[in-house]
Protein backbone atom coordinates (compact mmCIF):
# COMPACT_ATOMS: atom_id res chain seq x y z
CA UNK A 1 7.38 -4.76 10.94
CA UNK A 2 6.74 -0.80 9.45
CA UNK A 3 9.48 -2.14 7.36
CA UNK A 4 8.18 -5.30 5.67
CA UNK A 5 4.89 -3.26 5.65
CA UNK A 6 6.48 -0.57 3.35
CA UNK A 7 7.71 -3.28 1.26
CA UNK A 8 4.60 -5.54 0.77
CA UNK A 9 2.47 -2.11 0.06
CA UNK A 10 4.94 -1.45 -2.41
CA UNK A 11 4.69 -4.45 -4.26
CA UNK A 12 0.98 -4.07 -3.86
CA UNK A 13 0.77 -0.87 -5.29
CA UNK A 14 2.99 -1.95 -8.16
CA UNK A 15 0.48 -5.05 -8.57
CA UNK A 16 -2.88 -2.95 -8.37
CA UNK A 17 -1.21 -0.75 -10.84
CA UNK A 18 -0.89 -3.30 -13.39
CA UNK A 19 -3.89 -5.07 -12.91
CA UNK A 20 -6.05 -2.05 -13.66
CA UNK A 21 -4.03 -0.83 -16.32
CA UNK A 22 -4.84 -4.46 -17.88
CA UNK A 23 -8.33 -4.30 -16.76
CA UNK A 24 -9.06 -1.46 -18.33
CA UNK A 25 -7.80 -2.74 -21.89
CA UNK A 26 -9.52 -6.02 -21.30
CA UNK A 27 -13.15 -4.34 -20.98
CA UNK A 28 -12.79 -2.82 -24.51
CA UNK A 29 -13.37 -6.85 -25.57
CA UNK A 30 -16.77 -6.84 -25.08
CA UNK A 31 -17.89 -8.16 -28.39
CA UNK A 32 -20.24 -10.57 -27.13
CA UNK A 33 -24.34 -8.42 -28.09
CA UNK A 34 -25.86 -10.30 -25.70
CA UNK A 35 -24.03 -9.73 -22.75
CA UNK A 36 -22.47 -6.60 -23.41
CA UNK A 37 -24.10 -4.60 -21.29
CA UNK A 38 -23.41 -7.03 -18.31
CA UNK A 39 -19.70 -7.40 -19.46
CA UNK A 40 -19.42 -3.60 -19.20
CA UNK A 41 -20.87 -3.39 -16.07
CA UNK A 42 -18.60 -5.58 -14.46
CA UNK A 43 -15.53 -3.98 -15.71
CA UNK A 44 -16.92 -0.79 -14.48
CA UNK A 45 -17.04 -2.13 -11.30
CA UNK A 46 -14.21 -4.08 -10.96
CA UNK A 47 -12.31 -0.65 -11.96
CA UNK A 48 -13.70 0.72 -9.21
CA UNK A 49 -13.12 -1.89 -6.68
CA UNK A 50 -9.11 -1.83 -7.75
CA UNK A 51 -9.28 1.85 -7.89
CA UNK A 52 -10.45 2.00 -4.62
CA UNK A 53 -7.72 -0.58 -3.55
CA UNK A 54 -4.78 1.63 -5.24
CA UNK A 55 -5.83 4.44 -2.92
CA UNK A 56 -5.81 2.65 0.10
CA UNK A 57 -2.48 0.95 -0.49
CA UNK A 58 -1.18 4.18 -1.37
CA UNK A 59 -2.30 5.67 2.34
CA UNK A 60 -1.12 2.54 3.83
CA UNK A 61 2.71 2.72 1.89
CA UNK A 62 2.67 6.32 3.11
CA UNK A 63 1.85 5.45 6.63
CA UNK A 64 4.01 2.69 7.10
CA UNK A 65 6.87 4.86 5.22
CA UNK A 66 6.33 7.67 7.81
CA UNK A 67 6.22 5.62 11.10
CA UNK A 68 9.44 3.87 9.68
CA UNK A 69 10.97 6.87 9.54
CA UNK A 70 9.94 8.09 12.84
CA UNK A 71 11.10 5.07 14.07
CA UNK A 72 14.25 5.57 12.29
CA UNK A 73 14.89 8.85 14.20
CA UNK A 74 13.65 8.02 17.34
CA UNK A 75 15.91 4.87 17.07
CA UNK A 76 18.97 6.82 16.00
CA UNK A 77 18.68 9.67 18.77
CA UNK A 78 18.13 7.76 21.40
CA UNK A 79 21.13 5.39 20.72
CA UNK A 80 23.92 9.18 21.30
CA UNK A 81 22.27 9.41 24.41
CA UNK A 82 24.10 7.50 27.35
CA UNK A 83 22.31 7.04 30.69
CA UNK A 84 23.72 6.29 33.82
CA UNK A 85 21.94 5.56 37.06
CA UNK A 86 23.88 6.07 40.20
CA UNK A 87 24.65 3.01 42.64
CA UNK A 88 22.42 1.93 44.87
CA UNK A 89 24.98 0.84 48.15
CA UNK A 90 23.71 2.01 50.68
C-alpha cells in the first residue's frame, strides 16, 4: 500500500503542479471592469488553496517514500535470517 501511495502522490504532485502553473496564467485574464476585483480574488485564493495542496502532497510522497523504504529494509533483512525452533517431543 506505501507503494501505490508513493505512486498516486506522485501523480498528484505532478497534477497540482500543472494546475497552478495554469492557474496562475489564467488569472492574468481578468479583463472583465466589473468583476475584476472579484476575479482576482478568487485566483488569489484558489493559488493558495493548490499551494497549500502541493505542500501537503509533497510531505505525504516523502512519507510514503520513506516508510517504503523502511519497509524495503526491514523486508530484505529479515528474509537472510533463518529461524529454527527446536522440537517439541517430549
Amino acid at each position: 500500500m506505501c507503494i501505490a501511495s508513493s505512486a498516486v502522490a506522485l501523480v498528484g504532485f505532478v497534477l497540482l503542479s500543472v494546475n497552478l502553473a495554469v492557474n496562475k496564467h489564467s488569472s492574468k485574464n481578468c479583463e472583465s471592469s466589473s468583476s475584476r476585483d472579484l476575479c482576482i480574488y478568487v485566483g488569489i485564493f484558489s493559488n493558495g488553496l493548490m499551494s497549500l495542496m502541493l505542500i501537503l502532497t509533497l510531505v505525504e510522497l516523502c512519507i510514503s517514500i520513506s516508510v517504503s523504504a523502511m519497509w524495503c529494509i526491514e523486508s530484505s533483512c529479515n528474509s537472510i535470517e533463518v529461524i529454527s525452533f527446536p522440537s517439541n517431543s517430549v
